[in-house]
Structure formats: C-alpha cells, structure tokens
C-alpha atoms as a PDB file:
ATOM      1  CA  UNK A   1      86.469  87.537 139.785  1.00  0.00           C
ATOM      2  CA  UNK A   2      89.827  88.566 138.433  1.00  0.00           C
ATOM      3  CA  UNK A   3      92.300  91.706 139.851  1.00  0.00           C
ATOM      4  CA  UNK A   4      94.689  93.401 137.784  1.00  0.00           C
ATOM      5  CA  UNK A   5      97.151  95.796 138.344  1.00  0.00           C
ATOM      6  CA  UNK A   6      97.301 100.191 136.899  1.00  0.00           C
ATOM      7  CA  UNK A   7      99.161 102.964 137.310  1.00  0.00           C
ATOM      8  CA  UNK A   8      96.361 104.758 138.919  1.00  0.00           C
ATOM      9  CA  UNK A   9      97.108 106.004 141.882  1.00  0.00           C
ATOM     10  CA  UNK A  10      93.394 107.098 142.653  1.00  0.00           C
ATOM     11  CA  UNK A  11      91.934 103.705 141.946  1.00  0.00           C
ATOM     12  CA  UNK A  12      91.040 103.103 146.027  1.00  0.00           C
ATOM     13  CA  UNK A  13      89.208 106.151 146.368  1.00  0.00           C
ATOM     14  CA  UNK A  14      86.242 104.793 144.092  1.00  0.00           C
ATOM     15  CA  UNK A  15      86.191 101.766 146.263  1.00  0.00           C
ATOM     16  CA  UNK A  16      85.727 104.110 149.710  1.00  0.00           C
ATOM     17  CA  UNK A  17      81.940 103.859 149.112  1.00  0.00           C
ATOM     18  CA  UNK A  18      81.574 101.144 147.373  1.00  0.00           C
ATOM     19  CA  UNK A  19      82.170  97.745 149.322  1.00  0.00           C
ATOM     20  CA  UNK A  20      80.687  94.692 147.789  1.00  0.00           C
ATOM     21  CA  UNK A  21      81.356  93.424 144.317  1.00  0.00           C
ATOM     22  CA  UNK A  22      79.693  90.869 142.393  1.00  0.00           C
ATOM     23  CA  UNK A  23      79.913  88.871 139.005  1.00  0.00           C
ATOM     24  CA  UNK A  24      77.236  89.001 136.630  1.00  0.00           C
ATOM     25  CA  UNK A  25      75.311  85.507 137.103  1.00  0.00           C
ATOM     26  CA  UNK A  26      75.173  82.726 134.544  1.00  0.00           C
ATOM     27  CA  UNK A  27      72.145  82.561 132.275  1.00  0.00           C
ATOM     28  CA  UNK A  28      69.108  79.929 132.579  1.00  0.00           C
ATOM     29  CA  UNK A  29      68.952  77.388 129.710  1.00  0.00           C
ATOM     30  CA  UNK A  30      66.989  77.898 126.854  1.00  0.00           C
ATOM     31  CA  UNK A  31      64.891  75.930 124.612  1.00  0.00           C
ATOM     32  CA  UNK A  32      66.115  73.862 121.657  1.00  0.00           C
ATOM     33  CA  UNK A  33      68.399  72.109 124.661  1.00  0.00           C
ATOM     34  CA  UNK A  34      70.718  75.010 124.436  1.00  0.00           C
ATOM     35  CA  UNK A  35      72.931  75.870 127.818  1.00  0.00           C
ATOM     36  CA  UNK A  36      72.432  79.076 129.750  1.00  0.00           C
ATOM     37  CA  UNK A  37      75.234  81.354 128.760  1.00  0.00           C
ATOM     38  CA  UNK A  38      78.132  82.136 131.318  1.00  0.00           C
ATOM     39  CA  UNK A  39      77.971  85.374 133.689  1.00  0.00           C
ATOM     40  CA  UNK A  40      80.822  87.903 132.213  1.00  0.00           C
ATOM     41  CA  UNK A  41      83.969  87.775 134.426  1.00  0.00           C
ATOM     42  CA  UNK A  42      84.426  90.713 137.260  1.00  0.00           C
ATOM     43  CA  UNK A  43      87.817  92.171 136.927  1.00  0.00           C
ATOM     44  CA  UNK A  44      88.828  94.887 139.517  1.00  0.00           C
ATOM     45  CA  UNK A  45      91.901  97.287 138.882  1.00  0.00           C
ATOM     46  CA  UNK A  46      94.014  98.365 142.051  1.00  0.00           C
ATOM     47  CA  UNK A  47      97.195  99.947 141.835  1.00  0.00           C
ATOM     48  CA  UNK A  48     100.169  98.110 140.894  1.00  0.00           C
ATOM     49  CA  UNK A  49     101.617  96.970 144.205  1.00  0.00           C
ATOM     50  CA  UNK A  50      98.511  96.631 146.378  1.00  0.00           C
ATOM     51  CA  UNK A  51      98.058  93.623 148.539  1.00  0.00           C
ATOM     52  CA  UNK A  52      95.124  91.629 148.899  1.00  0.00           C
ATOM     53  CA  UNK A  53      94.729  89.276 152.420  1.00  0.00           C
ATOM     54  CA  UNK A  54      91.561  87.071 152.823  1.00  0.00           C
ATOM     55  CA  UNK A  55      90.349  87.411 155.958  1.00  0.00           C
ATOM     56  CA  UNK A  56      88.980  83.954 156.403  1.00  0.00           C
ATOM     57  CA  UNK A  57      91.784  81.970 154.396  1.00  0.00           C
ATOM     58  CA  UNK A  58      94.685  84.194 155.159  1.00  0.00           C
ATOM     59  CA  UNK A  59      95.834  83.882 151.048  1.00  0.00           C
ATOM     60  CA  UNK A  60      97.548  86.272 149.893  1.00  0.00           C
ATOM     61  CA  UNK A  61      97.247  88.045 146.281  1.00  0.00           C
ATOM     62  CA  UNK A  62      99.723  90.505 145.128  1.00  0.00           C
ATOM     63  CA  UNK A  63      99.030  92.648 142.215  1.00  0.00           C
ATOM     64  CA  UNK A  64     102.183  93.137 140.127  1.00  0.00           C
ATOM     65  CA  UNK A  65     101.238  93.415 136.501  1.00  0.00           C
ATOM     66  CA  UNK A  66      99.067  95.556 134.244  1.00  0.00           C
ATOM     67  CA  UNK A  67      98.299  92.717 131.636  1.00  0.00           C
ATOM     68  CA  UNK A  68      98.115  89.536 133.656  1.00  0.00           C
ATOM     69  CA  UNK A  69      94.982  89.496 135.690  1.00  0.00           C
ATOM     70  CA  UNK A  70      95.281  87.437 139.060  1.00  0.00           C
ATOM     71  CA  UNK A  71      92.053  84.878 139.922  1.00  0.00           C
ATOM     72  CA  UNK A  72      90.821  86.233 142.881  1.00  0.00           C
ATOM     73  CA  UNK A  73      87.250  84.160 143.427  1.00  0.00           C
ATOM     74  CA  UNK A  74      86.366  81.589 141.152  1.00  0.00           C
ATOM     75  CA  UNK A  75      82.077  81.463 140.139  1.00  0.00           C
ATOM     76  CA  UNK A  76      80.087  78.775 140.939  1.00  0.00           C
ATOM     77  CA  UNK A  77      79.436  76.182 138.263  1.00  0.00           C
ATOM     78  CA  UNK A  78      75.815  75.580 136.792  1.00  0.00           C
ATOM     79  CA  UNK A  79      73.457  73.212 137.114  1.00  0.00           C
ATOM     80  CA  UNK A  80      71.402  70.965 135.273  1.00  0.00           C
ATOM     81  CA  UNK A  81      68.486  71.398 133.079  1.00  0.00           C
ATOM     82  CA  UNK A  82      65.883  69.193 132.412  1.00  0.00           C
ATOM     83  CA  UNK A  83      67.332  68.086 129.306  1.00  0.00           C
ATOM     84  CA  UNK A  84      69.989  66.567 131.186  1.00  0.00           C
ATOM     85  CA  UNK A  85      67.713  64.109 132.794  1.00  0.00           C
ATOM     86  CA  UNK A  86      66.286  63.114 129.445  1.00  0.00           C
ATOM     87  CA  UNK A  87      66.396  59.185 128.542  1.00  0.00           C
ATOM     88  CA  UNK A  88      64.919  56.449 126.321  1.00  0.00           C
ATOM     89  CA  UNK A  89      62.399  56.500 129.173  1.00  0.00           C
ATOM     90  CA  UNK A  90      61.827  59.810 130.895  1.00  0.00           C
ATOM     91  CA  UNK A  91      61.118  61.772 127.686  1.00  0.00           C
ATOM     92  CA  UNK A  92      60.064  64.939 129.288  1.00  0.00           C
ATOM     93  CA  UNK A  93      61.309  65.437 133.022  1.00  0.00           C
ATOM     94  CA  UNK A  94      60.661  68.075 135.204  1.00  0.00           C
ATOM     95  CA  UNK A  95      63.927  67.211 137.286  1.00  0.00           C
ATOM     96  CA  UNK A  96      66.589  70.108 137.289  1.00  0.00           C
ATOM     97  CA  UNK A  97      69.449  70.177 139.836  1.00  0.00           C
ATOM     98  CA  UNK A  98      70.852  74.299 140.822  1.00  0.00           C
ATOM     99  CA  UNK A  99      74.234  75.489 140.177  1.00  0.00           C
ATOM    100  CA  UNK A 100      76.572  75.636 142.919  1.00  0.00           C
ATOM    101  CA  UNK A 101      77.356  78.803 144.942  1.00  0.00           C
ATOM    102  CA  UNK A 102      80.777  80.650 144.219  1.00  0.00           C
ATOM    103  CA  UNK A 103      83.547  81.666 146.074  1.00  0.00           C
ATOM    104  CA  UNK A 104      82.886  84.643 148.113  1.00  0.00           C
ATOM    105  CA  UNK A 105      85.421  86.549 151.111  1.00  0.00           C
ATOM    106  CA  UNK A 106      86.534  89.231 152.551  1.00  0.00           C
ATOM    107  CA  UNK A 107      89.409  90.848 151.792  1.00  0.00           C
ATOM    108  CA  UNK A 108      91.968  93.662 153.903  1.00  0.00           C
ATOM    109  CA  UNK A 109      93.523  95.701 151.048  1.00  0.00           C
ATOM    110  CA  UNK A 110      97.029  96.908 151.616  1.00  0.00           C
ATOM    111  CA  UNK A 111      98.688  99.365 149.169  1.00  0.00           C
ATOM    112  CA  UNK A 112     102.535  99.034 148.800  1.00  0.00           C
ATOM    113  CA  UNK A 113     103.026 100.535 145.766  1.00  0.00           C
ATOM    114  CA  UNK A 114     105.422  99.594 142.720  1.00  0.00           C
ATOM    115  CA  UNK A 115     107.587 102.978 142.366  1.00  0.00           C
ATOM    116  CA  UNK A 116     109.246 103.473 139.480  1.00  0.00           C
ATOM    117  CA  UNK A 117     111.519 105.556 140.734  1.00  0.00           C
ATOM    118  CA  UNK A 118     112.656 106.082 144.500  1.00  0.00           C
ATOM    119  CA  UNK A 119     114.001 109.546 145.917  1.00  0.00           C
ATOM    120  CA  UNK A 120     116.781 108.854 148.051  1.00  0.00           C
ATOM    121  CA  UNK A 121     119.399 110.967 150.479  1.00  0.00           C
ATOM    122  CA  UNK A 122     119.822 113.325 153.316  1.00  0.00           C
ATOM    123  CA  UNK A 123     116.891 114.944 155.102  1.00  0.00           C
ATOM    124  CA  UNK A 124     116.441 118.717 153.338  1.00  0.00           C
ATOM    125  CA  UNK A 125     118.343 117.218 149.862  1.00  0.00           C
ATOM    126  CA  UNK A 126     115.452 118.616 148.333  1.00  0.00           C
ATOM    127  CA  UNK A 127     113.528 115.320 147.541  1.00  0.00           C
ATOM    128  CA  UNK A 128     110.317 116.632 148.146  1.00  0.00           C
ATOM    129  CA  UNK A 129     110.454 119.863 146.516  1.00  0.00           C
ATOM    130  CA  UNK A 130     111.597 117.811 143.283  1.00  0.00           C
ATOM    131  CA  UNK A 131     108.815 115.625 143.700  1.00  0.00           C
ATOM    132  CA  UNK A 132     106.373 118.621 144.227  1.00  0.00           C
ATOM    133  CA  UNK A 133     107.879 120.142 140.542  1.00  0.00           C
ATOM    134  CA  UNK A 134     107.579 117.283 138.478  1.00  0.00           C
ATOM    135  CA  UNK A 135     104.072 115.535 139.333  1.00  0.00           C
ATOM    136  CA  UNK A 136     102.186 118.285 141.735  1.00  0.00           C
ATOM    137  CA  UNK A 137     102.050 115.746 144.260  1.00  0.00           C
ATOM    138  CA  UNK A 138     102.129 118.855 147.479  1.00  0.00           C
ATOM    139  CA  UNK A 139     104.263 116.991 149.524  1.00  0.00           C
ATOM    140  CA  UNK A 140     105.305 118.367 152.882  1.00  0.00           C
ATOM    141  CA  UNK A 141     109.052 120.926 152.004  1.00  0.00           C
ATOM    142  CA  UNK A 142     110.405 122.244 154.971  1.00  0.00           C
ATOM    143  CA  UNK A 143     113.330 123.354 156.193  1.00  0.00           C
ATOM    144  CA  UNK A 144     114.275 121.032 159.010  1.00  0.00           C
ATOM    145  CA  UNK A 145     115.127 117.378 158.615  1.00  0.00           C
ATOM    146  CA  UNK A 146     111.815 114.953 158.654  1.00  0.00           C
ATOM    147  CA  UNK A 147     110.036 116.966 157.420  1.00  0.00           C
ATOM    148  CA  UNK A 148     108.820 113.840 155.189  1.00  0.00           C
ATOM    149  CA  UNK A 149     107.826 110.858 157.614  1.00  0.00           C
ATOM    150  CA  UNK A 150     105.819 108.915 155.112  1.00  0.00           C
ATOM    151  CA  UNK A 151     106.743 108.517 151.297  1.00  0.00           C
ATOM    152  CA  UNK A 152     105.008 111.043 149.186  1.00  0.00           C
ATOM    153  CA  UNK A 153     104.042 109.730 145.624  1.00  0.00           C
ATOM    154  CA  UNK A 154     103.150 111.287 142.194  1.00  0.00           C
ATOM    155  CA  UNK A 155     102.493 110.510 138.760  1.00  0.00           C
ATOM    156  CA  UNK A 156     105.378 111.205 136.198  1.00  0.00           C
ATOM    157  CA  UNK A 157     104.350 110.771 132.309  1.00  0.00           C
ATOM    158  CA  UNK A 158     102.462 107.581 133.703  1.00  0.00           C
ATOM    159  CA  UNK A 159     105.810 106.620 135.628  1.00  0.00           C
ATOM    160  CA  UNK A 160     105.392 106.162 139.830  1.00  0.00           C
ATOM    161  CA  UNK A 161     108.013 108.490 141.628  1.00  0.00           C
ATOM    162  CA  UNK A 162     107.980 108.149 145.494  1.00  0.00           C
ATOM    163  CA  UNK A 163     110.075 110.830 147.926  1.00  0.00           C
ATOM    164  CA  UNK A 164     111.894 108.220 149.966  1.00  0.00           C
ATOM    165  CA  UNK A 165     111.764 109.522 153.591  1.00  0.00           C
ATOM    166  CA  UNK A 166     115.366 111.559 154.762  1.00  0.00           C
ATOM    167  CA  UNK A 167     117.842 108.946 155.487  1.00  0.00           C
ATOM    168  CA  UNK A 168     120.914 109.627 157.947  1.00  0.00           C
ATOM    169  CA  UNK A 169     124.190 107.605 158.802  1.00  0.00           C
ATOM    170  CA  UNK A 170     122.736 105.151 161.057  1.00  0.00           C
ATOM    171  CA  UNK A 171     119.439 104.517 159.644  1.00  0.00           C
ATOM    172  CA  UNK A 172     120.122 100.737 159.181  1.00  0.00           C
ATOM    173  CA  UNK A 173     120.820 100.346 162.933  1.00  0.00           C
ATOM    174  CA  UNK A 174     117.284 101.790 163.484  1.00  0.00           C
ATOM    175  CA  UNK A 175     118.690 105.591 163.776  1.00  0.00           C
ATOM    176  CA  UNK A 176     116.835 108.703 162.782  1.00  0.00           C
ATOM    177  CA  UNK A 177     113.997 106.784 161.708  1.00  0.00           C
ATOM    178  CA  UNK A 178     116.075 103.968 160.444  1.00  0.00           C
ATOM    179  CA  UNK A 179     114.337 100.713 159.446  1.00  0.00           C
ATOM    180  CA  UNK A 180     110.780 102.553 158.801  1.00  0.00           C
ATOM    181  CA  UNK A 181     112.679 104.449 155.936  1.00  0.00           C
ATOM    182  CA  UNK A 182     114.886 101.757 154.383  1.00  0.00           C
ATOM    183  CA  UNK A 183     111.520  99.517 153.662  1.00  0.00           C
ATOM    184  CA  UNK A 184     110.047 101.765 151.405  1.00  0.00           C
ATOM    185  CA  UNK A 185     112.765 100.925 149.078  1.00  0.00           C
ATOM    186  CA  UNK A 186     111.629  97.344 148.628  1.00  0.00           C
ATOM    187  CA  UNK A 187     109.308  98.139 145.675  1.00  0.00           C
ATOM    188  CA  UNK A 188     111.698 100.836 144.138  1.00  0.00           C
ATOM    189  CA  UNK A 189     112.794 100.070 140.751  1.00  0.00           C
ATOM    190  CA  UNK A 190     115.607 102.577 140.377  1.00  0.00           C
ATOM    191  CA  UNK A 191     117.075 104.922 143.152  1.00  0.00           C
ATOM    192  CA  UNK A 192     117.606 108.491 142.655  1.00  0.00           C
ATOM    193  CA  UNK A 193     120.248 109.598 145.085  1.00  0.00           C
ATOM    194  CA  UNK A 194     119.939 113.420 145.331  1.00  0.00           C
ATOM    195  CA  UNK A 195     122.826 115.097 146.723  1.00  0.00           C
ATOM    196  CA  UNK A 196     122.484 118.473 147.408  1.00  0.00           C
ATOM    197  CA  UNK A 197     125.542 120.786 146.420  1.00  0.00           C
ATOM    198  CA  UNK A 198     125.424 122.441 150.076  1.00  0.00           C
ATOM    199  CA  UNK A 199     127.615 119.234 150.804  1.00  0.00           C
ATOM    200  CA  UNK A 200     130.948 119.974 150.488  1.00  0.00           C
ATOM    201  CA  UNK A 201     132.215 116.298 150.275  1.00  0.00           C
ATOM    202  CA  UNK A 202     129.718 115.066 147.791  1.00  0.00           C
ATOM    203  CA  UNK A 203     131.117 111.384 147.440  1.00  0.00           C
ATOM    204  CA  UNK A 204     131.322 111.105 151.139  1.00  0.00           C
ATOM    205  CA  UNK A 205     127.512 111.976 150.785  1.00  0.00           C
ATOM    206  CA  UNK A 206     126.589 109.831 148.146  1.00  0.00           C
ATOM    207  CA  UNK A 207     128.793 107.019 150.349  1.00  0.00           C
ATOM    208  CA  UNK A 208     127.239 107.387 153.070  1.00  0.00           C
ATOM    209  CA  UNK A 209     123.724 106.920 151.830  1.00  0.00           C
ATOM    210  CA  UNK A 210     125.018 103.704 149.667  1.00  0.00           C
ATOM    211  CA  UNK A 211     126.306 102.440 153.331  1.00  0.00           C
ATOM    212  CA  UNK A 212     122.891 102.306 154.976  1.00  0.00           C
ATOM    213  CA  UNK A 213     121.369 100.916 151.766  1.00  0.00           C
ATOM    214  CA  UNK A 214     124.167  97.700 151.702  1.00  0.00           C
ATOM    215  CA  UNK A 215     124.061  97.165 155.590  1.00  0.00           C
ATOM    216  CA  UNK A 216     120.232  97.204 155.019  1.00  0.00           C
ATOM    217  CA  UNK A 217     119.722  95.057 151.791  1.00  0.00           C
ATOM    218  CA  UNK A 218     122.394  93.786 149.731  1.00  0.00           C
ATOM    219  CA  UNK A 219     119.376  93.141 147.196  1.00  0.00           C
ATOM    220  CA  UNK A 220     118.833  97.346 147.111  1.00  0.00           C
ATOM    221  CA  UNK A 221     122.265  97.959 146.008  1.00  0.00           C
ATOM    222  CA  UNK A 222     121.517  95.852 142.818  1.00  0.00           C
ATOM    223  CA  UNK A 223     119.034  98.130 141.274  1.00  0.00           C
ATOM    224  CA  UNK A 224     120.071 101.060 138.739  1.00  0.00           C
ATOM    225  CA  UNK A 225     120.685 104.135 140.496  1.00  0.00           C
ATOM    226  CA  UNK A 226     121.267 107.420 138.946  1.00  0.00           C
ATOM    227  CA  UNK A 227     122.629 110.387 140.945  1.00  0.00           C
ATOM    228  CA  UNK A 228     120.907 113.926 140.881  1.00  0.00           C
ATOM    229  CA  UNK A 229     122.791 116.917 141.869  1.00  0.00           C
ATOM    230  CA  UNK A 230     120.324 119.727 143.374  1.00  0.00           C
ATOM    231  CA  UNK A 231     120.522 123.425 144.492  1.00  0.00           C
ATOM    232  CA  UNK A 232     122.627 124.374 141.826  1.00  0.00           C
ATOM    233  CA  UNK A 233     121.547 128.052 142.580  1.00  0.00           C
ATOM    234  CA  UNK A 234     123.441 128.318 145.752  1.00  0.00           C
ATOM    235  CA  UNK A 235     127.028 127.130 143.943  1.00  0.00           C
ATOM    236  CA  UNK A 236     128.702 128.582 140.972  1.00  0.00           C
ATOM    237  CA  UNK A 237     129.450 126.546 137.961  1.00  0.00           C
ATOM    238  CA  UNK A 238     132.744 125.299 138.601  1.00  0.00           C
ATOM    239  CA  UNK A 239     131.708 123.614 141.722  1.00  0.00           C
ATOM    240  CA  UNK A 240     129.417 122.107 139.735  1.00  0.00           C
ATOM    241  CA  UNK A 241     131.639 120.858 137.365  1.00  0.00           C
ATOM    242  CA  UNK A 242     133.568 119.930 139.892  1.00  0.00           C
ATOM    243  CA  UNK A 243     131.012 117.595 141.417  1.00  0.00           C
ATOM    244  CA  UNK A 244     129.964 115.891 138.217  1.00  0.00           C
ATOM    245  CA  UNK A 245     133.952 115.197 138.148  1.00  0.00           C
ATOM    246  CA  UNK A 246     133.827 113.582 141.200  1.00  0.00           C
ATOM    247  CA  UNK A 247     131.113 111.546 141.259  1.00  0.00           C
ATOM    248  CA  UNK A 248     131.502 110.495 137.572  1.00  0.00           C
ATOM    249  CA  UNK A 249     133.942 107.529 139.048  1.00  0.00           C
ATOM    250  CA  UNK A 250     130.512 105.889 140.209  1.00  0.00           C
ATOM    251  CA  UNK A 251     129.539 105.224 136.353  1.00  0.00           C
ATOM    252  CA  UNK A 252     126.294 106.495 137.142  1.00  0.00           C
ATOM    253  CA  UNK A 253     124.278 108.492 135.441  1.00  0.00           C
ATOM    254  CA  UNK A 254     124.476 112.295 136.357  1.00  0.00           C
ATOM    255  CA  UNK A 255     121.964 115.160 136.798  1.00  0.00           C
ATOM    256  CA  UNK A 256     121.824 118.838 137.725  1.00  0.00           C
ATOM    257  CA  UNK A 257     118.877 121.187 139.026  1.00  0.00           C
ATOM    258  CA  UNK A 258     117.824 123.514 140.796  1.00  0.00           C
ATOM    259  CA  UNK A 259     114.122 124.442 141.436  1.00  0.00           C
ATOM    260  CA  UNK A 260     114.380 127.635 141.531  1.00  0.00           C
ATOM    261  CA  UNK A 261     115.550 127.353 137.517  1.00  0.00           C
ATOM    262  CA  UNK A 262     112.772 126.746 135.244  1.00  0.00           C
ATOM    263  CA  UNK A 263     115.095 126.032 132.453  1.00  0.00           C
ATOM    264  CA  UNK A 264     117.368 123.428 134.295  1.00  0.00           C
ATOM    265  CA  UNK A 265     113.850 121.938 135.542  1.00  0.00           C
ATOM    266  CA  UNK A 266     112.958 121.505 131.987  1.00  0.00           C
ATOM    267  CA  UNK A 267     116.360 119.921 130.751  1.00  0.00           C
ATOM    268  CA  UNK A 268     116.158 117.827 133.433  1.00  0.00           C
ATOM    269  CA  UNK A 269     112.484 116.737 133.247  1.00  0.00           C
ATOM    270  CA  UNK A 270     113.414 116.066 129.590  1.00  0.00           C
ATOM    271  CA  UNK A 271     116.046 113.637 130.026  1.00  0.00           C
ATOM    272  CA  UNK A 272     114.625 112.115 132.893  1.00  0.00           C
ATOM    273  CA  UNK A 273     111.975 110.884 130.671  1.00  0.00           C
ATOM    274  CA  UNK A 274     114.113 109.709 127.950  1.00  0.00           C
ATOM    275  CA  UNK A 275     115.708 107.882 130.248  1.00  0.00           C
ATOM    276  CA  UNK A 276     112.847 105.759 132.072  1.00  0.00           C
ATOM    277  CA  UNK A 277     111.300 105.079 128.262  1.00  0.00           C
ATOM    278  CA  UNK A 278     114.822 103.898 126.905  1.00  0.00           C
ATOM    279  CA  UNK A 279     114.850 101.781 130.093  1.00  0.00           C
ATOM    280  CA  UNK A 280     111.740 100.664 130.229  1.00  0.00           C
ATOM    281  CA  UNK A 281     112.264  99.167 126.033  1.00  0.00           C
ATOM    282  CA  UNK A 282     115.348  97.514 126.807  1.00  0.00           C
ATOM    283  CA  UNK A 283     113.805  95.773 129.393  1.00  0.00           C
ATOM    284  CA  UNK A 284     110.541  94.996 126.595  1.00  0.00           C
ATOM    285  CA  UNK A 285     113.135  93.690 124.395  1.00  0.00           C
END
C-alpha cells in the first residue's frame, strides 16, 4: 500500500465514510507449475502536505510529492505450492505452506498543507477578501482585526493559496495571536505581503511584518516574497505611484488591486499566474 501526494483539497472528505482499505490479494497458483499472480498495489492520494502517524509504531509518513509514491504497508509474501515440494522422490505432494500476513495499522491523519502561496500582513489588509476573489474559497471578511483565526485555503489554476491569519508587531513574542499565526508559514512556498494603501507609511508596514517573520524564522525570510498593494479605490493614483516608488527599493515584485475593480482584479489575476508558472519552470529546469 503506497500514498501519494495531489492538489486536491477535497481528497479527505471521500475518506469520512470510508475507513478501512485493503490491497487486492495475490492469486493461487495454477497448473503447468505456474505462480499465482501478485495482488495490484493500493495507492491512496491525500493532499500534498498531509501527515500520516501510526498509531502502534509512532512512524511517521509525510506526503510531499505528486509523482513519488511513499510505501506505506508492505503485502505479505506468498507461499508455497505443491510444486515446490516436488523431488526425485515425492513426485506428487499434497504439502503447500500459506503466504504470510501483511502489514496492517492504524493511522491518525493530519493535514498541513503545502501552500503555494501564503497571504501575509496586518489584520483587515484585505487577505481574505483577495482570497475569496480569486478561488471562491468564502472565507470569513470582516471589518475588525481577527476576523481570520485559522488559515483559509483555495484552489488557484491548480496552485494552493492560504490567507495567513492577521499578524501584528509582536506576534513573534506570542502577541495578538503570535506563534499560532507565524506556523502556518512553515509550508508556504512564497509570501504575499499585502499592504493595504490605508497605511500611510507603507515600508514601515511592510517592515514591520518582515520583523516578526526574521525574529520568528530566519528560514521564512529565505523564501520569494512578492508584495501586493490593495484598496487602491480608497487612494488616488499618485499615491499609488508613490507607493510602488517606495517599496520598489525591496527588489520585489510589485502588485496593485482593489476588489472592488473588476478590471485591476483581472490584470492582477493575470500576472499572478504568469508568475507562479514561470516560477514553477525555472524551478523544473
């Protein structure tokens, strides 16, 4: 029995009712001395991420790639046939000797997902109501801070974006809700920062955020990062120029929206894509 790793993010739901899982059992030997055939390999999917415990062993399997499937349980091997007993003697025994059992366990399935992208940044930044426009995921927008306690995930032209819960200055000392944010950023590929343009100081924003990342993880400020400027409806164009001016010191890359703009939603959704498949062939190459 074999796992594997997919983008689908409804895979556990098909498992809520089912709970056991078998592999198809070898064959019986045939005549002409010919060996039973093998039983076809079982080979679960589970979303790229998920963690599998045994509950007797304590092993742990983690499910990281979509074309490398992991060994979970290994099948018994079979037994002996008659014809294995044959000899210049014994012409025709009756002897046979059973296969041996398989593995079988338990298992405690914890899903930590493998987010392509992670939405990062003040509480009310509008992480969630970005999220909510590009995959339909109906996550929680509100307009008071935590309004998101748990990440919210969607699917993204077969890319995993997860709204990264509100962060404040202080989260890595345990403030707001400090450390229970900052570890959902463990499995995050890239970080979008989102700065909304209500901020007047948008560098000391984007610093900020960066702060409680480093003091966090050293490891999370290694990861590409791209920086998306939001609520471009409530500021005229020249602070938004002046903005992209700012923060184009960083070397990062730099987006606009609003999503109250169906047309900046659109250029935006555009390159966003272009630039997770460009990514995603350099690192192929």
């Amino acid at each position: 029995m074999y796992v594997v790793g997919s983008r689908d993010l409804g895979l556990l739901f098909k498992y809520r009712h089912e709970k056991e899982f078998h592999a198809e059992d070898g064959g019986a030997g045939k005549k002409d001395s010919l060996h039973g055939a093998n039983g076809e390999d079982l080979i679960l999917k589970f979303p790229l991420g998920s963690i599998l415990t045994n509950l007797t062993t304590g092993k742990v399997v983690h499910v990281l790639s979509e074309e490398k499937p992991v060994l979970l349980l290994k099948g018994g091997d079979g037994g002996f046939g008659n014809e294995h007993y044959k000899s210049s003697i014994v012409q025709a025994p009756t002897r046979t000797t059973p296969g041996y059992p398989c593995e079988e366990a338990d298992y405690h399935i914890e899903l930590q997902l493998l987010v392509d992208v992670g939405f990062a940044g003040f509480p009310n930044a509008g992480k969630s109501s970005l999220l909510n426009v590009l995959t339909n995921a109906d996550a929680k927008v509100g307009a008071y801070e935590f309004t998101t306690l748990e990440p919210n995930l969607g699917a993204f032209h077969g890319y995993i974006l997860a709204d990264i819960p509100g962060l404040i200055e202080g989260a890595s000392e345990g403030k707001g809700l400090g450390h229970k944010f900052l570890r959902h950023i463990n499995r995050t590929k890239m970080i979008a920062h989102l700065i909304s343009l209500e901020n007047e100081d948008v560098m000391a924003s984007y610093k900020t955020i960066r702060k409680e990342l480093e003091s966090h993880s050293e490891e999370r400020t290694k990861k590409d990062e791209i920086i998306i400027l939001t609520k471009t409806d409530i500021v005229d164009e020249a602070t938004v120029k002046e903005a992209i001016k700012k923060l184009s010191k960083l070397k990062r890359p730099i987006f606009t929206m609003s999503i109250y703009d169906d047309a900046s939603i659109k250029v935006f959704a555009d390159a966003f894509v272009k630039m997770l498949r460009d990514k995603e062939k350099e690192q192929e190459k």
